[in-house]
N, C-alpha and C. Protein backbone atom coordinates (compact mmCIF):
# COMPACT_ATOMS: atom_id res chain seq x y z
N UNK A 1 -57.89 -20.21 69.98
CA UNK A 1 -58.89 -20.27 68.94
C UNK A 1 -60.25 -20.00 69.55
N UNK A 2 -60.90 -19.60 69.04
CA UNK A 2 -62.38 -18.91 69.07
C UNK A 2 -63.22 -19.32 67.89
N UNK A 3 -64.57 -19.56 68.82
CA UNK A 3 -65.81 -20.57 68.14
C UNK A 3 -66.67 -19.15 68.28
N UNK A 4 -66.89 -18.74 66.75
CA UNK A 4 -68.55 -18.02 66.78
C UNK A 4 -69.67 -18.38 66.30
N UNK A 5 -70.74 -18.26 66.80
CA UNK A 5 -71.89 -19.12 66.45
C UNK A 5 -72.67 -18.04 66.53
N UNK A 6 -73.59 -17.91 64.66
CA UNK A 6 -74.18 -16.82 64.23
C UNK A 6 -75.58 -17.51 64.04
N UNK A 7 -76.60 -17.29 64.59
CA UNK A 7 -77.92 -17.38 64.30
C UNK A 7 -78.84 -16.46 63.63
N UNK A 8 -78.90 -17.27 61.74
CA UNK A 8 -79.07 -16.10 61.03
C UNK A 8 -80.78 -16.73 60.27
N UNK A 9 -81.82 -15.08 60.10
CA UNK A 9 -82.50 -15.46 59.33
C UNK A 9 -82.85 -15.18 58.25
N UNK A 10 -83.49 -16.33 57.25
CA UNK A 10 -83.27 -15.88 55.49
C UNK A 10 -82.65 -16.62 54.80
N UNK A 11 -81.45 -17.66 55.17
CA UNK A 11 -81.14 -18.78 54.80
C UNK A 11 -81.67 -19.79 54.25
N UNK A 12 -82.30 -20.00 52.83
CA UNK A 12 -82.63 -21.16 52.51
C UNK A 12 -82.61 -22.47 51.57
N UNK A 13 -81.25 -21.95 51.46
CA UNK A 13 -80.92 -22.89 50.25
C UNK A 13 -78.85 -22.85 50.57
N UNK A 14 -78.23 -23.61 49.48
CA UNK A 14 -76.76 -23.61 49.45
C UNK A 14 -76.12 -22.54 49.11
N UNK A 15 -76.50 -21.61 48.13
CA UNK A 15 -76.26 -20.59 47.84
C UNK A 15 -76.46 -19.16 48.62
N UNK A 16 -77.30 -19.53 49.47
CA UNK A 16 -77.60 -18.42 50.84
C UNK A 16 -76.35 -19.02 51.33
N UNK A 17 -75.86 -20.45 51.82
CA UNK A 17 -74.70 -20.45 52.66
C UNK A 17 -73.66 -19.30 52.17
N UNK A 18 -73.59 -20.13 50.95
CA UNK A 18 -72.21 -19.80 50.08
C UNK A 18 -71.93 -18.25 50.29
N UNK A 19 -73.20 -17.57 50.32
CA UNK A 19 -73.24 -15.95 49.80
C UNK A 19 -72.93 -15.22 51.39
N UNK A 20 -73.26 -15.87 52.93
CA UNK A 20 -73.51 -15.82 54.23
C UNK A 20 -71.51 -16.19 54.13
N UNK A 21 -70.79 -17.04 53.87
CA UNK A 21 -69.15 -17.65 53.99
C UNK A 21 -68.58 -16.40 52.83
N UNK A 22 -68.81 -16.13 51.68
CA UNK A 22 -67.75 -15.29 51.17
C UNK A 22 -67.98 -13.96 51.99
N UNK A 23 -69.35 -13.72 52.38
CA UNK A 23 -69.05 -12.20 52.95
C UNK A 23 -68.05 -12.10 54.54
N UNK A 24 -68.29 -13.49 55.02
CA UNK A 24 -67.32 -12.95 56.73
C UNK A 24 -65.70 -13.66 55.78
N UNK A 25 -65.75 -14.33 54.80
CA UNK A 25 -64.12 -14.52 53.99
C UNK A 25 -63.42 -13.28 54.03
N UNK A 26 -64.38 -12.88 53.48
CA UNK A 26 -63.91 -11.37 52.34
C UNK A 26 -63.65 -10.18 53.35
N UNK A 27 -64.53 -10.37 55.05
CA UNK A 27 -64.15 -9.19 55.86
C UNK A 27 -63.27 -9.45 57.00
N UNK A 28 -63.34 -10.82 57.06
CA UNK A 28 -62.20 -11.39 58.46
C UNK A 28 -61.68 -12.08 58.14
N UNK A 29 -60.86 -12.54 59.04
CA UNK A 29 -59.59 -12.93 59.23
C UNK A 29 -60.07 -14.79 60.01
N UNK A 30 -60.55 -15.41 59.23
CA UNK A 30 -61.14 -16.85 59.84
C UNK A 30 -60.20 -17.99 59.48
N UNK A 31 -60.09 -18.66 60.15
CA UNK A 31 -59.84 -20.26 60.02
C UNK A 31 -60.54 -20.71 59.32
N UNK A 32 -61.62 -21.40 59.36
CA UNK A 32 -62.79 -21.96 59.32
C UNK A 32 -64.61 -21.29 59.26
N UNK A 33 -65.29 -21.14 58.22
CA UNK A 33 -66.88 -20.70 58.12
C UNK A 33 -67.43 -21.62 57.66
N UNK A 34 -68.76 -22.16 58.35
CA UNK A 34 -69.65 -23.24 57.76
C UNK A 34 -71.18 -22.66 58.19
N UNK A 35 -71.92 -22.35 57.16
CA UNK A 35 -73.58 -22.34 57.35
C UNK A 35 -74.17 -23.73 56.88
N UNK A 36 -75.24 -23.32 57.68
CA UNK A 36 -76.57 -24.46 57.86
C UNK A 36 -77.73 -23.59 57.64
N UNK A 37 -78.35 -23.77 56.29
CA UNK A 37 -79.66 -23.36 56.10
C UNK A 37 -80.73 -23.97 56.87
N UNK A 38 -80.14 -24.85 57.06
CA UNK A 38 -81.54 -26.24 57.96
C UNK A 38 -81.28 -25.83 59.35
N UNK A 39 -80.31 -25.34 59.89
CA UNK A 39 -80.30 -25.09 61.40
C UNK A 39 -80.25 -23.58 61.54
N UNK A 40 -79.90 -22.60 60.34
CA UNK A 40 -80.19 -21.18 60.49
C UNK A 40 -79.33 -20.35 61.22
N UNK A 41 -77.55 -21.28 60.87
CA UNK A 41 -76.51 -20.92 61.62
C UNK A 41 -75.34 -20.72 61.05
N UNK A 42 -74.43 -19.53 61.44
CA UNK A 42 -73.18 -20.34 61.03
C UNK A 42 -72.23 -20.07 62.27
N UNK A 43 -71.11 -20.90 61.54
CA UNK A 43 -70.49 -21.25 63.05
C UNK A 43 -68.62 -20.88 62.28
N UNK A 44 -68.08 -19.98 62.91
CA UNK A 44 -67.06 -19.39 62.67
C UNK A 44 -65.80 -19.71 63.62
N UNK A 45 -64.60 -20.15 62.84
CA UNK A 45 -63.56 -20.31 64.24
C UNK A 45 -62.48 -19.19 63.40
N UNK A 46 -61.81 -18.67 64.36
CA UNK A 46 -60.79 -17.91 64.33
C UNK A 46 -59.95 -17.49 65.47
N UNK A 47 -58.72 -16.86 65.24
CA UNK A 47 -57.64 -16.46 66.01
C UNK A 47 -57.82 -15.57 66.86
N UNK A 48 -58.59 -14.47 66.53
CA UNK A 48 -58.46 -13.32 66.63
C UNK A 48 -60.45 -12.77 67.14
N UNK A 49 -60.69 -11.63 67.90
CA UNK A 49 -61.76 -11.63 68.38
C UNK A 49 -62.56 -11.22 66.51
N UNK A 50 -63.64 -10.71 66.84
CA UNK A 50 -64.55 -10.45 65.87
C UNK A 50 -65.71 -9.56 65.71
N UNK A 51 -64.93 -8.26 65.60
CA UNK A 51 -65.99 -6.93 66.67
C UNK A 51 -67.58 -7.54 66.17
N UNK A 52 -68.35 -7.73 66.72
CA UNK A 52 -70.33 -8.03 67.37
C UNK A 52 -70.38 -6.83 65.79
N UNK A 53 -70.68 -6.23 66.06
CA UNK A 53 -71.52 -4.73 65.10
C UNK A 53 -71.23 -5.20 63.72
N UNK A 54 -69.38 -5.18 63.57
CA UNK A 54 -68.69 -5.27 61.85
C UNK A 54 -69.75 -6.63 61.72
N UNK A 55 -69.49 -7.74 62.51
CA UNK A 55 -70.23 -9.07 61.93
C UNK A 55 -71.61 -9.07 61.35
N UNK A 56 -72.54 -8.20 62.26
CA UNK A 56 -74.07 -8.52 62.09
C UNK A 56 -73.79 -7.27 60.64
N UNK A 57 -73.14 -6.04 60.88
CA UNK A 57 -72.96 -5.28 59.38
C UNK A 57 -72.68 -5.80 57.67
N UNK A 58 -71.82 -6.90 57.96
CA UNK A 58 -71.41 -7.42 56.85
C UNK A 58 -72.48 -8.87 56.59
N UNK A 59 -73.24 -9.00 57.47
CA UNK A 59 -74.52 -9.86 57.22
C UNK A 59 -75.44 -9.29 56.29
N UNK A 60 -75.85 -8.03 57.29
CA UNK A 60 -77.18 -7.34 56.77
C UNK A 60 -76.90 -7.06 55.42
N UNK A 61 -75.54 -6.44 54.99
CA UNK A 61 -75.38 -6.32 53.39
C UNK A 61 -75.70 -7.17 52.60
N UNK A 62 -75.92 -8.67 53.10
CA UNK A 62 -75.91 -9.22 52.01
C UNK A 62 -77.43 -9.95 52.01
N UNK A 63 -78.31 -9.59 52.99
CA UNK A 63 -79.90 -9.14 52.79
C UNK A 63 -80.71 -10.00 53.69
N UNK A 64 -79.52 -11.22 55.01
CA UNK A 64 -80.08 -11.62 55.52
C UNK A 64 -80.02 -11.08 57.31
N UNK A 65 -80.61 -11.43 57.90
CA UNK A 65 -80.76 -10.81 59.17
C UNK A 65 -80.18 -11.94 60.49
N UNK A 66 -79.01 -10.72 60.94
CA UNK A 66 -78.80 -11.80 62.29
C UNK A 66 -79.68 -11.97 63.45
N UNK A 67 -80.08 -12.85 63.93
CA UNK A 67 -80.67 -13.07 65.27
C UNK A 67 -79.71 -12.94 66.86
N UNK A 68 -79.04 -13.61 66.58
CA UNK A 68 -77.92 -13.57 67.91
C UNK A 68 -76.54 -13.98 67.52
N UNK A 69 -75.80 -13.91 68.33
CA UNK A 69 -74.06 -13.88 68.09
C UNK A 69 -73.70 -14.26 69.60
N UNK A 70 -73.09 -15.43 69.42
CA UNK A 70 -72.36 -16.27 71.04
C UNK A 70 -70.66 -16.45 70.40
N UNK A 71 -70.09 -16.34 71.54
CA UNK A 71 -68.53 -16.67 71.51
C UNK A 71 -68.14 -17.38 72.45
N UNK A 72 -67.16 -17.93 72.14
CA UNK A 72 -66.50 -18.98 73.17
C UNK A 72 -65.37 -19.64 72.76
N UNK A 73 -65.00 -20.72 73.35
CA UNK A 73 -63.79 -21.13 72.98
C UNK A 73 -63.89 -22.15 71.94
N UNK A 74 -62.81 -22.72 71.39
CA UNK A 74 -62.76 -23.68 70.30
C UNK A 74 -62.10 -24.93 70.70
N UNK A 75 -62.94 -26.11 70.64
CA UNK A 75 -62.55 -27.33 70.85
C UNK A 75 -62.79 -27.92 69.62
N UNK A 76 -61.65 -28.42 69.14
CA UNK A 76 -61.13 -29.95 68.09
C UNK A 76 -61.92 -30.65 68.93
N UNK A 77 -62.12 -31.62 67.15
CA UNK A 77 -63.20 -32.83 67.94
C UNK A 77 -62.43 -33.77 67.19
N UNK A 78 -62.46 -34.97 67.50
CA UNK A 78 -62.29 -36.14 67.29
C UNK A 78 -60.52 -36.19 67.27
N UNK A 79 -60.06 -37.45 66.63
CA UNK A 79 -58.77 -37.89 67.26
C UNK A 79 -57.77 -37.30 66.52
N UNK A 80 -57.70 -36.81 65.81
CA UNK A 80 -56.62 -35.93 64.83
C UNK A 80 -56.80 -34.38 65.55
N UNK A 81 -57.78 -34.12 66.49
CA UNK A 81 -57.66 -32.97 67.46
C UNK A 81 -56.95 -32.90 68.63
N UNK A 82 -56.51 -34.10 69.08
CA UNK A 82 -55.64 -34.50 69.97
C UNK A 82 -54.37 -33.91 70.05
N UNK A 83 -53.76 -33.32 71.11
CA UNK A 83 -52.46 -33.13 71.09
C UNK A 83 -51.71 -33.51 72.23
């Protein structure tokens, strides 16, 4: 599993999340999408890599602007992450 962490700007309300989660729904292949208007992020886990370009592309369509894009691995947190 793979943790992406999108630092996006233009975010400012729930509905910027909402509109920032159906567009990487609708183009990848995710586990898990959660934005933060208050921290200006979202943070993506999935299986599979996540070509850099398609991501910040399917941002800009929807009128907000990426800042940076980090990858890494995915750690479960707490005790039901345990195996």
């Amino acid at each position: 599993m793979k943790k992406v962490t999108v630092k996006i700007d233009g975010m400012m309300c729930g509905m910027c999340e909402s509109h920032i989660n159906d567009a990487i729904r609708r183009d990848f292949p995710v586990k898990k999408v959660t934005s933060s208007h208050t921290k200006g992020e979202t943070v993506i886990v999935t299986e599979t890599d996540i070509d850099e370009a398609a991501l910040r592309s399917a941002i800009d369509a929807t009128g907000y602007r990426v800042l940076s894009v980090e990858s890494g691995p995915y750690e479960r947190k707490g005790f039901f992450g345990l195996r």
